[in-house]
N, C-alpha and C. Protein backbone atom coordinates (compact mmCIF):
# COMPACT_ATOMS: atom_id res chain seq x y z
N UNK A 1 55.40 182.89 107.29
CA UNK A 1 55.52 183.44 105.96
C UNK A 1 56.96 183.28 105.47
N UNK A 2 56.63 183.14 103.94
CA UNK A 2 58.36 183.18 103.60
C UNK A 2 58.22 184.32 102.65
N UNK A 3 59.56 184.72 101.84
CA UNK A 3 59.66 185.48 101.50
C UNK A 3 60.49 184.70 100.45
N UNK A 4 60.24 184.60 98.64
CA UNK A 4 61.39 184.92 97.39
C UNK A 4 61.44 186.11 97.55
N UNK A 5 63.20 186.12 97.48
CA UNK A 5 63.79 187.38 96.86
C UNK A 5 64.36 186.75 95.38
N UNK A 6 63.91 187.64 93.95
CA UNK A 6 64.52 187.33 92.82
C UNK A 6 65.26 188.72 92.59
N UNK A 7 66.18 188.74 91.97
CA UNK A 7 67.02 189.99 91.74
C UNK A 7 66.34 190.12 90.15
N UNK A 8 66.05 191.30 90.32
CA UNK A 8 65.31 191.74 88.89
C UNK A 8 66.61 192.22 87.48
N UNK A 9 67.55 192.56 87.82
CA UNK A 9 68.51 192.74 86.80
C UNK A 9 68.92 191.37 86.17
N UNK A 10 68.79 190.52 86.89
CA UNK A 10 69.20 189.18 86.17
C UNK A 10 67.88 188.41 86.00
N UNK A 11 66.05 188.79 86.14
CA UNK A 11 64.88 188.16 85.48
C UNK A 11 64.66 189.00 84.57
N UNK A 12 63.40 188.61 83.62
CA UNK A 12 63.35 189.07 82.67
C UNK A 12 61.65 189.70 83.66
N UNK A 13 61.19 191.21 83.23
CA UNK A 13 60.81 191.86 83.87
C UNK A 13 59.21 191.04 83.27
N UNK A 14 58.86 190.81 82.20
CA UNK A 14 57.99 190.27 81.64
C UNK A 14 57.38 188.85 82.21
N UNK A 15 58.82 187.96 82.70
CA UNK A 15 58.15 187.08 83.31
C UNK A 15 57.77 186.96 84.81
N UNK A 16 58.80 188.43 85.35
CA UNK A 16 58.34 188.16 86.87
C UNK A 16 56.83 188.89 86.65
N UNK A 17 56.30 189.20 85.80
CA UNK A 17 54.37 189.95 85.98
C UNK A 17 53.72 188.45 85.74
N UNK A 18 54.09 187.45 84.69
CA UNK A 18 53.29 186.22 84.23
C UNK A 18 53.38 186.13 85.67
N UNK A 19 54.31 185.56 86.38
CA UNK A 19 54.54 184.98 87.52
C UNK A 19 53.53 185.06 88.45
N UNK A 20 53.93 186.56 89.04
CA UNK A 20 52.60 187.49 89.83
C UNK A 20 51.29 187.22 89.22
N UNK A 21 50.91 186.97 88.02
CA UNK A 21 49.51 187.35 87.42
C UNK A 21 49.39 185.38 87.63
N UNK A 22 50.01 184.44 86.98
CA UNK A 22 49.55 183.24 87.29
C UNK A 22 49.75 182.70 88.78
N UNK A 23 50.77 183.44 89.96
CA UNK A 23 50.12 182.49 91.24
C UNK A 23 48.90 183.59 92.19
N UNK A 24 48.53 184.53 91.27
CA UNK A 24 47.03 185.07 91.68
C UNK A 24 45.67 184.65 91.03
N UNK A 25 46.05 183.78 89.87
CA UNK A 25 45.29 182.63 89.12
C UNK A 25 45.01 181.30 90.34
N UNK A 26 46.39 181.45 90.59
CA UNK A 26 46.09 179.51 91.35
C UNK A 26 45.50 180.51 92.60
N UNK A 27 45.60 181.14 93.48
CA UNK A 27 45.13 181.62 94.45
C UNK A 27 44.24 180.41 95.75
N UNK A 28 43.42 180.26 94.61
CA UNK A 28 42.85 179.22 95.36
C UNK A 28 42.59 178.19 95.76
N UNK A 29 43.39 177.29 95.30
CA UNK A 29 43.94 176.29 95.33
C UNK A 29 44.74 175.49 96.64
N UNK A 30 44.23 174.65 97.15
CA UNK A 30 45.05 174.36 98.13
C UNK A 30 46.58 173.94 98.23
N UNK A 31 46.52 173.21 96.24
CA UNK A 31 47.66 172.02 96.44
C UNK A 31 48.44 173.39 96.25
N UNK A 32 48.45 174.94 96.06
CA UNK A 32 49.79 175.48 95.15
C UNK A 32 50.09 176.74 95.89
N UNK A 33 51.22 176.98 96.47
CA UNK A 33 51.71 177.89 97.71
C UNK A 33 50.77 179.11 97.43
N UNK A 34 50.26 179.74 98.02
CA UNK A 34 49.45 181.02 97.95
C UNK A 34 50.53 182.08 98.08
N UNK A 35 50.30 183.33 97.06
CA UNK A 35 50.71 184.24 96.84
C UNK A 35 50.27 185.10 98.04
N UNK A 36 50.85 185.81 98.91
CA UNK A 36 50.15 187.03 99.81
C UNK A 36 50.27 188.46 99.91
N UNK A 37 51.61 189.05 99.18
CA UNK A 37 51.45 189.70 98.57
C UNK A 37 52.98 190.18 98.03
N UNK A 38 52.81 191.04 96.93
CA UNK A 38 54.69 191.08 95.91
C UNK A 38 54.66 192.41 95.71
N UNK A 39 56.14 192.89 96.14
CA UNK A 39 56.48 193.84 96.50
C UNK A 39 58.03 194.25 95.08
N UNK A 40 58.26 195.40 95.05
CA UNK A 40 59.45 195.21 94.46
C UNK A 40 60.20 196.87 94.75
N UNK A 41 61.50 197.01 94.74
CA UNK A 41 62.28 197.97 94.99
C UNK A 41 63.18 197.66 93.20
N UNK A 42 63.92 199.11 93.35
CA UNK A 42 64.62 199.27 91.95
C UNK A 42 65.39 197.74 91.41
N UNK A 43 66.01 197.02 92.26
CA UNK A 43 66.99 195.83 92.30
C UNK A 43 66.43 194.28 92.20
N UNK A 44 65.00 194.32 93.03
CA UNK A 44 64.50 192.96 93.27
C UNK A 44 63.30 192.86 93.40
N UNK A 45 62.82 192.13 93.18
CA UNK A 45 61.68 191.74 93.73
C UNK A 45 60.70 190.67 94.55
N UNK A 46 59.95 190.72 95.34
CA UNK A 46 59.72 189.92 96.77
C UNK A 46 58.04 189.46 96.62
N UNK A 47 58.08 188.31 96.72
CA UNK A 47 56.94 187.42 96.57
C UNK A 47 56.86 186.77 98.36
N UNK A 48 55.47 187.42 98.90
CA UNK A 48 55.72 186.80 99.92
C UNK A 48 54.64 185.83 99.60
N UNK A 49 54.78 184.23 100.40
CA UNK A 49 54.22 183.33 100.44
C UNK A 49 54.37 182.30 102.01
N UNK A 50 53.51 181.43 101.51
CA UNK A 50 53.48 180.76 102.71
C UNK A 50 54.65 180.01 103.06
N UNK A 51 54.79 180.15 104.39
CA UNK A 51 56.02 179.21 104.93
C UNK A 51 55.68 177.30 104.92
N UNK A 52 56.47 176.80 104.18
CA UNK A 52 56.39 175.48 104.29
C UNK A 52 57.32 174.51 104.98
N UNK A 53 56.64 174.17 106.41
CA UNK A 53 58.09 173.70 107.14
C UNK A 53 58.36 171.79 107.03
N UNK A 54 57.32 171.70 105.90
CA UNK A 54 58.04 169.71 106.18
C UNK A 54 58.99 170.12 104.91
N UNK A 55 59.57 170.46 104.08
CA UNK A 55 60.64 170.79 103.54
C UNK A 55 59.84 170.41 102.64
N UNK A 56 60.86 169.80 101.66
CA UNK A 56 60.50 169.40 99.87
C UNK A 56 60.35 167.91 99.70
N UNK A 57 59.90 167.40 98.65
CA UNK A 57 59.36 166.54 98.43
C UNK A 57 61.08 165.91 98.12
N UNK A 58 61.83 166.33 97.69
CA UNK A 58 63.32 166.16 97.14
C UNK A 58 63.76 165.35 98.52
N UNK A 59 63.73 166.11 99.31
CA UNK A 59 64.59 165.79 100.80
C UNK A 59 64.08 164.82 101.30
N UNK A 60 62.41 164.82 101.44
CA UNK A 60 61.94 163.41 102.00
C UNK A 60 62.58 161.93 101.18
N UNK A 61 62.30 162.41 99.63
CA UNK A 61 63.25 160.85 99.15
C UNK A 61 64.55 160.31 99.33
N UNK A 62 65.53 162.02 99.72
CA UNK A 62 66.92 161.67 99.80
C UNK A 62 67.16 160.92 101.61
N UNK A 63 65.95 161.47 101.97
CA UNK A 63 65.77 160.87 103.65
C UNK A 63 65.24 159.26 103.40
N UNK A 64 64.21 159.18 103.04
CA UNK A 64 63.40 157.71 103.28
C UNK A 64 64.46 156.71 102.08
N UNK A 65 64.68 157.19 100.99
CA UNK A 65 65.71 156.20 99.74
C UNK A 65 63.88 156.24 98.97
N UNK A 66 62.77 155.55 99.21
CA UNK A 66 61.90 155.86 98.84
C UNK A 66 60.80 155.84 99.43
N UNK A 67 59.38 155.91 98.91
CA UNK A 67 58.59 156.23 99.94
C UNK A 67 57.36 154.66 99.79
N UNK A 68 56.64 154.74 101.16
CA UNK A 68 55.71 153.90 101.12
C UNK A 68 54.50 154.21 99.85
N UNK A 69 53.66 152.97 99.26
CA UNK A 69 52.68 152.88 98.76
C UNK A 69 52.02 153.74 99.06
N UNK A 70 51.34 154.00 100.37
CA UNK A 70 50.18 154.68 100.40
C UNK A 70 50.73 156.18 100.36
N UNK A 71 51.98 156.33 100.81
CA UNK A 71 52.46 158.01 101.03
C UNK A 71 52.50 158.23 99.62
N UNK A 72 53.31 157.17 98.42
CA UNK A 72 53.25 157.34 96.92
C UNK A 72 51.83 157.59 96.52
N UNK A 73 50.81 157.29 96.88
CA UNK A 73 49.14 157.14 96.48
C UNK A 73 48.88 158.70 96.99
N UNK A 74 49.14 159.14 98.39
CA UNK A 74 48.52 160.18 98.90
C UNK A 74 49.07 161.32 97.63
N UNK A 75 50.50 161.63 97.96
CA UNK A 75 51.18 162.66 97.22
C UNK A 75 50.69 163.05 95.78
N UNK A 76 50.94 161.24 95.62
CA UNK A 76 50.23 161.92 93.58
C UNK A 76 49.16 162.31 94.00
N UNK A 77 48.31 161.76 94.17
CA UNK A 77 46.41 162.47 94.45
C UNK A 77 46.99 164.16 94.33
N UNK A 78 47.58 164.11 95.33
CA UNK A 78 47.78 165.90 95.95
C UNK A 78 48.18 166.96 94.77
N UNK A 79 48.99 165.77 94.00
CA UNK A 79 49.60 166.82 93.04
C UNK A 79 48.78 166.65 91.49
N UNK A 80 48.19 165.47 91.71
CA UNK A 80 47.19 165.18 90.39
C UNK A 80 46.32 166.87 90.75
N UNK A 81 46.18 167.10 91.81
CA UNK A 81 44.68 167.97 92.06
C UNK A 81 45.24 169.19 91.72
N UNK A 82 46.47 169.71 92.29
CA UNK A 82 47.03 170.60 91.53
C UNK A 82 47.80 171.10 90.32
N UNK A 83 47.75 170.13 89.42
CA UNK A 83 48.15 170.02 87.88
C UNK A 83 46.49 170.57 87.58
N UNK A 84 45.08 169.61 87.95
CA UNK A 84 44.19 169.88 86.95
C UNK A 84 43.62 171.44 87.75
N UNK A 85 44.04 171.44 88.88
CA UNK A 85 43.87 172.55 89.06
C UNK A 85 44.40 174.47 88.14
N UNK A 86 45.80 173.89 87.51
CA UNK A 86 46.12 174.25 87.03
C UNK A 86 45.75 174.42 85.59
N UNK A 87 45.30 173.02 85.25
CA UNK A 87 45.49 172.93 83.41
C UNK A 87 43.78 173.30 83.09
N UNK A 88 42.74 173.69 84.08
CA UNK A 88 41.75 173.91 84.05
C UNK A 88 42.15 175.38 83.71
N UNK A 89 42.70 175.91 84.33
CA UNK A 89 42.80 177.34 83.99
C UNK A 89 43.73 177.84 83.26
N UNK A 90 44.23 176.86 82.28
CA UNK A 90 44.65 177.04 80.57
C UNK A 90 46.56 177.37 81.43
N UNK A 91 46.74 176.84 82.55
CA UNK A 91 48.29 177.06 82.73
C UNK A 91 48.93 175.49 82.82
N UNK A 92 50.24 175.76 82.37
CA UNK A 92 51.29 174.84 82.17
C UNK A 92 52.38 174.84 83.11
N UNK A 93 52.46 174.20 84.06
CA UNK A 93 53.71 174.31 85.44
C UNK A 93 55.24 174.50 84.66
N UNK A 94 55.46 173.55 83.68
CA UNK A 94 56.64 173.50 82.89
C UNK A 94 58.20 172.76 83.95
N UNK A 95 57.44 173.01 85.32
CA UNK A 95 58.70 172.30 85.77
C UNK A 95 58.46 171.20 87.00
N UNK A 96 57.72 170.72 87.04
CA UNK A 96 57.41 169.84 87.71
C UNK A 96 58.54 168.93 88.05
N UNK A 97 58.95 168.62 89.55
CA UNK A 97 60.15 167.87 90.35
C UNK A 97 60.12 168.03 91.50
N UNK A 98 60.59 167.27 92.05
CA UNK A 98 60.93 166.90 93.77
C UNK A 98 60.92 168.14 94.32
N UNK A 99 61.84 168.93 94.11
CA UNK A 99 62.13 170.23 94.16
C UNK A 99 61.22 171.31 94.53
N UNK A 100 60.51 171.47 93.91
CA UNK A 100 59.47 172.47 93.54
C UNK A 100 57.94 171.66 93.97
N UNK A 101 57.87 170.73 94.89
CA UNK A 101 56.78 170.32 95.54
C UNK A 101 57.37 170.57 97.09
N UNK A 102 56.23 170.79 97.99
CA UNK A 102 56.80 171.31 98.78
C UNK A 102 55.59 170.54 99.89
N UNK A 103 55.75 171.01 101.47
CA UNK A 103 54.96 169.78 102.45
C UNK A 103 54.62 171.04 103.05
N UNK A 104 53.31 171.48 103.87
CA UNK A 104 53.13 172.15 104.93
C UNK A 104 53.10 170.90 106.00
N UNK A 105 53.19 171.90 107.45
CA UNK A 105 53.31 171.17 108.56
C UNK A 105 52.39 169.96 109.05
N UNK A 106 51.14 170.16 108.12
CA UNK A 106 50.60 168.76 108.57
C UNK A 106 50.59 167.77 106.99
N UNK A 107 51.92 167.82 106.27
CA UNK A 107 52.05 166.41 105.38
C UNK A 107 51.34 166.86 103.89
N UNK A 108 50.87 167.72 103.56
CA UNK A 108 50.13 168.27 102.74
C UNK A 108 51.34 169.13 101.28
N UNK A 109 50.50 168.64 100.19
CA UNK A 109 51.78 169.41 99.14
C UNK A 109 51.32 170.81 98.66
N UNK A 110 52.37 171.06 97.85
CA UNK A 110 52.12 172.48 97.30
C UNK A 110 53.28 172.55 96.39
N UNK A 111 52.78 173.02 95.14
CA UNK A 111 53.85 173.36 93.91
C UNK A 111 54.11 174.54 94.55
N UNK A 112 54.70 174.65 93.84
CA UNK A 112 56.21 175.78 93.76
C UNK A 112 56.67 175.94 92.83
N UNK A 113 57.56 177.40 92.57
CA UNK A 113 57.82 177.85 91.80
C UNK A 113 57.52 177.50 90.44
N UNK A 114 56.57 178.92 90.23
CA UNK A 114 55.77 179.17 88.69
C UNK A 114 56.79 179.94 88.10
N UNK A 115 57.92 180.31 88.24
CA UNK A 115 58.66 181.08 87.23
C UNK A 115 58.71 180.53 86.12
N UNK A 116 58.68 179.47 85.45
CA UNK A 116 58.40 178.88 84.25
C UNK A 116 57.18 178.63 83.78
N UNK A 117 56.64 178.49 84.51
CA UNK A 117 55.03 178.73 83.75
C UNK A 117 54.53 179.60 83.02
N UNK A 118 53.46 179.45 81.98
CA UNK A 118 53.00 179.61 80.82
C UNK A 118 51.10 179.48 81.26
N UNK A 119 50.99 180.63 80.65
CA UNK A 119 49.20 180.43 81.22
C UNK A 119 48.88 180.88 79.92
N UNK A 120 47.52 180.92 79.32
CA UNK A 120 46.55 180.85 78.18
C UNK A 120 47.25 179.75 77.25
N UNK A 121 47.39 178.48 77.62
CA UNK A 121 47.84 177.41 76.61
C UNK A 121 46.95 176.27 76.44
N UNK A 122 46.53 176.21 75.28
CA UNK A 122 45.53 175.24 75.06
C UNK A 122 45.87 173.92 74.18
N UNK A 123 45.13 173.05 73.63
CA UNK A 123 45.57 172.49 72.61
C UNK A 123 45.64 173.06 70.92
N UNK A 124 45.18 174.19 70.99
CA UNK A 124 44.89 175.00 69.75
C UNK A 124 45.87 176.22 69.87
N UNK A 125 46.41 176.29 71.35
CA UNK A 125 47.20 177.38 71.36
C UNK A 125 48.70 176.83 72.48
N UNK A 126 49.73 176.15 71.47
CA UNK A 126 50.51 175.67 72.56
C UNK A 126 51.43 176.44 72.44
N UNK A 127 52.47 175.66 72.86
CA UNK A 127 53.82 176.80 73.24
C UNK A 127 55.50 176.12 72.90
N UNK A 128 56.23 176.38 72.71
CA UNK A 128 57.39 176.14 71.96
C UNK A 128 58.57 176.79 73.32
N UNK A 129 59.75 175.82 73.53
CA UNK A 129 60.43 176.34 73.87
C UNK A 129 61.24 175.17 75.21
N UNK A 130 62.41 175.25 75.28
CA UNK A 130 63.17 173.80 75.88
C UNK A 130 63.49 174.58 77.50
N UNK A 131 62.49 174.71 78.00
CA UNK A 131 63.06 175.00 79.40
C UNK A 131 62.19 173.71 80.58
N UNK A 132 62.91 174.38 82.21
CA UNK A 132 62.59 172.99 82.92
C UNK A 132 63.89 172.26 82.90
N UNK A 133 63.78 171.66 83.89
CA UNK A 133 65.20 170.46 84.44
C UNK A 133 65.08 169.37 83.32
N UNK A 134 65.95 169.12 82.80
CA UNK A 134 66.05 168.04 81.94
C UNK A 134 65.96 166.97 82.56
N UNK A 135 66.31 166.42 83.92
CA UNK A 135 65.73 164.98 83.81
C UNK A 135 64.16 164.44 83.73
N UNK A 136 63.35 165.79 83.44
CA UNK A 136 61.72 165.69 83.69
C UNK A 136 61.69 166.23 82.57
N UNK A 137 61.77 166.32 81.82
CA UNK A 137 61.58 167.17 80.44
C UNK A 137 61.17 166.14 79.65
N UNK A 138 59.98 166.41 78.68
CA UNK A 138 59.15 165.40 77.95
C UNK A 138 59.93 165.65 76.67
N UNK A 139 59.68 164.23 76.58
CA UNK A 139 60.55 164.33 74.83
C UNK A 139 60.05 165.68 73.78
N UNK A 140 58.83 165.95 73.79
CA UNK A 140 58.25 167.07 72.77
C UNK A 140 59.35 168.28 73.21
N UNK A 141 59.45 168.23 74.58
CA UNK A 141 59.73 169.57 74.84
C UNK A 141 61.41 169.55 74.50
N UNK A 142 61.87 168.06 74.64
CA UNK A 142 63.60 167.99 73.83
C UNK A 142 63.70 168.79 72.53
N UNK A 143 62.43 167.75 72.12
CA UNK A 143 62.54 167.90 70.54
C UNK A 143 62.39 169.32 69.68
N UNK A 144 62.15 170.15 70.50
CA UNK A 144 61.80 171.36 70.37
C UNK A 144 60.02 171.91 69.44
N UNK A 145 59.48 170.75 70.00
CA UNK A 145 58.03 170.66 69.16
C UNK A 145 57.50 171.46 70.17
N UNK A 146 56.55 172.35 69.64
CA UNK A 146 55.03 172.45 70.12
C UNK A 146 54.89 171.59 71.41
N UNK A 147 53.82 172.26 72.31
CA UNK A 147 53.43 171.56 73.51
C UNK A 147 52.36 171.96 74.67
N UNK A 148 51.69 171.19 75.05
CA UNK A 148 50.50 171.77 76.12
C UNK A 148 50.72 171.29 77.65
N UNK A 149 49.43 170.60 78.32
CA UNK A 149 49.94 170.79 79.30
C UNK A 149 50.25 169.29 79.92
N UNK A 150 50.15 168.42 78.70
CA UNK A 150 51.01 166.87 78.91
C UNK A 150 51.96 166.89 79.19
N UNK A 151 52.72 168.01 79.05
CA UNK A 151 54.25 168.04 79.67
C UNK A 151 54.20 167.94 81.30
N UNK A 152 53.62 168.30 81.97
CA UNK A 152 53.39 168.61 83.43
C UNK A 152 53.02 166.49 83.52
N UNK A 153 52.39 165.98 82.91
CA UNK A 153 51.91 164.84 83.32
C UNK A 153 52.96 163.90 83.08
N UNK A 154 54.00 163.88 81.80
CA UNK A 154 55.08 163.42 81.78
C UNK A 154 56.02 163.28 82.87
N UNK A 155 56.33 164.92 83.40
CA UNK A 155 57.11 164.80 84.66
C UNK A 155 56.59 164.41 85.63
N UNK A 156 55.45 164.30 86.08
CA UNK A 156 54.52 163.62 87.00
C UNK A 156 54.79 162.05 86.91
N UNK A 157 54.93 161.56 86.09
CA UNK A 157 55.16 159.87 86.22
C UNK A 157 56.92 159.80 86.41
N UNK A 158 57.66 161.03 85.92
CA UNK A 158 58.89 160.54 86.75
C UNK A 158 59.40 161.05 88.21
N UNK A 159 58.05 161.63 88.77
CA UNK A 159 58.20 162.16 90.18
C UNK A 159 57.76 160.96 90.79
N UNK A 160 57.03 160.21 90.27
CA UNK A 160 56.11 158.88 91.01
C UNK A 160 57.15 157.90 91.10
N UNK A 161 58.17 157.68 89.88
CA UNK A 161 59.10 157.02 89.78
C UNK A 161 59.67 157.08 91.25
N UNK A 162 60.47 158.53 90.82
CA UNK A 162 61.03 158.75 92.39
C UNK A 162 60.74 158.48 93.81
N UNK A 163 59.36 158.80 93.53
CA UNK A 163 58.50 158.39 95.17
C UNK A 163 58.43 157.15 95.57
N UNK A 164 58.44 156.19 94.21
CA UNK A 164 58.11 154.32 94.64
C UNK A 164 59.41 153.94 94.89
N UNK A 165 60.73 153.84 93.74
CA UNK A 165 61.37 153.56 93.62
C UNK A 165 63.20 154.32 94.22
N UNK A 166 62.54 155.28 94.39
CA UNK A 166 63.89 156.11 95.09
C UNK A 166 64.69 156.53 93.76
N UNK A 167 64.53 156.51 92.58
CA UNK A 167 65.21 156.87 91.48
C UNK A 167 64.47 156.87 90.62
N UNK A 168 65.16 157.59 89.17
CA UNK A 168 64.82 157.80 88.01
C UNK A 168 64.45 156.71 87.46
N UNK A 169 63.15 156.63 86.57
CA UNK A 169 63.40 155.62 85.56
C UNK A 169 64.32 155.08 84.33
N UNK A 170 64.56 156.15 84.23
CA UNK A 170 65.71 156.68 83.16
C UNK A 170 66.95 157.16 83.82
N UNK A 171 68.15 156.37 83.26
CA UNK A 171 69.35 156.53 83.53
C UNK A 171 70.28 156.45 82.47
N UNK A 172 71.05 157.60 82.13
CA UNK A 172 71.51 157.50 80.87
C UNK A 172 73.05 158.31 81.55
N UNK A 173 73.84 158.67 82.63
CA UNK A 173 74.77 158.94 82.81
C UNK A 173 74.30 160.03 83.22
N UNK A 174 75.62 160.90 82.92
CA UNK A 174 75.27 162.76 83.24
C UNK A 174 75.96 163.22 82.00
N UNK A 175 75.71 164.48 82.15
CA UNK A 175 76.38 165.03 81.28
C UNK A 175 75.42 165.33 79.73
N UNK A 176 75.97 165.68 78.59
CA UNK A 176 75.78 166.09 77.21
C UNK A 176 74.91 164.93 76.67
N UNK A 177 75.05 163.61 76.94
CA UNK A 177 74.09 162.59 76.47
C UNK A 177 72.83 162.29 77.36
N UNK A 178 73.16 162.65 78.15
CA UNK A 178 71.74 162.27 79.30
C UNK A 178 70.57 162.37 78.37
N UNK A 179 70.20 163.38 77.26
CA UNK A 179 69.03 163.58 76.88
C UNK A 179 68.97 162.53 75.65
N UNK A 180 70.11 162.23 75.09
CA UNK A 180 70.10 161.58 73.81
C UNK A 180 69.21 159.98 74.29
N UNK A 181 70.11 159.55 75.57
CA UNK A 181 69.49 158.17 76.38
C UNK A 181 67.82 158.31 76.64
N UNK A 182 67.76 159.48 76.78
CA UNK A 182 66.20 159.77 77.34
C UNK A 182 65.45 159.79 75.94
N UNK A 183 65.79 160.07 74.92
CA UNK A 183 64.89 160.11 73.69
C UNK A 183 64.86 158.35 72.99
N UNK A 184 66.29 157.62 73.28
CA UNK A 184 66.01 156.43 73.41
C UNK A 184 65.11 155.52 74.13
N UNK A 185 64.65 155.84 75.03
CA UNK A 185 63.38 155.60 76.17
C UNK A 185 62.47 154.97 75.29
């Protein structure tokens, strides 16, 4: 088992309940860490979940530079299943990356961290608002438009990037323009 600790004076109290209330949504799901149970004292609060010991999907690329075909084929599958797993039940990951995919001990994925997620979002009912790592961030969500749960599939083709190729598709420097290069895309 692992244990998040989030310090509640610095979350916003509203989103650590979405949080709690959408990874008792995914519950069942294989691809998406299971919630087991969340606890909180005056200061913090504690999400226990499953321990994941092949590390992150991040570390395997910074280990291999990139990954084989079929490991690129397996992974997406894994995480295709847990996006529609997700977008079936009207939620939006919002941050999809290396990072926040995660391996149990026999090679198997699992999203991670829903603190940005957004649940009852449809195409009739989307959502507004520029959060998520900017190098995965879909142009709508730059642009500050409206958005559903194509955003999750956007960052999904630049996680694949990563997995075939060992890098971004998009390279625009660092810094204050990175996004301007990315809307050039």
């Amino acid at each position: 088992m692992a244990i998040k600790v989030v310090d509640r004076r610095r979350s916003n109290p509203i989103a650590l309940m979405r949080e709690r209330r959408i990874l008792l949504k995914a519950q069942d799901c294989p691809f998406i860490c299971p919630l087991y149970a969340a606890q909180q004292s005056a200061d913090q609060a504690y999400f226990v979940m499953e321990y994941l010991s092949g590390g992150s999907l991040a570390t395997l690329i910074r280990m291999c530079g990139r990954l084989d075909i079929s490991s690129v084929r397996f992974y997406t599958a894994e995480i295709v299943c847990g996006l529609q797993f997700l977008h079936r039940r009207t939620i939006v990951h919002r941050d999809i990356k290396p990072e926040n995919i995660m391996l149990d001990s026999a090679g198997h994925i699992r999203l991670i961290d829903l603190g940005l997620a957004r649940d009852c979002v449809t195409p009739s009912n989307k959502i507004i608002g520029r959060t998520g790592t900017l190098q995965y961030m879909a142009p709508e969500v730059l642009l500050g438009k409206t958005y559903d749960t194509a955003v999750d599939w956007w960052s999904l083709g630049i996680v694949i990037s990563w997995m075939a190729a060992g890098q971004s598709p998009f390279y625009y420097g660092k810094g204050p323009n990175f996004h301007l290069g990315l809307m050039q895309a």
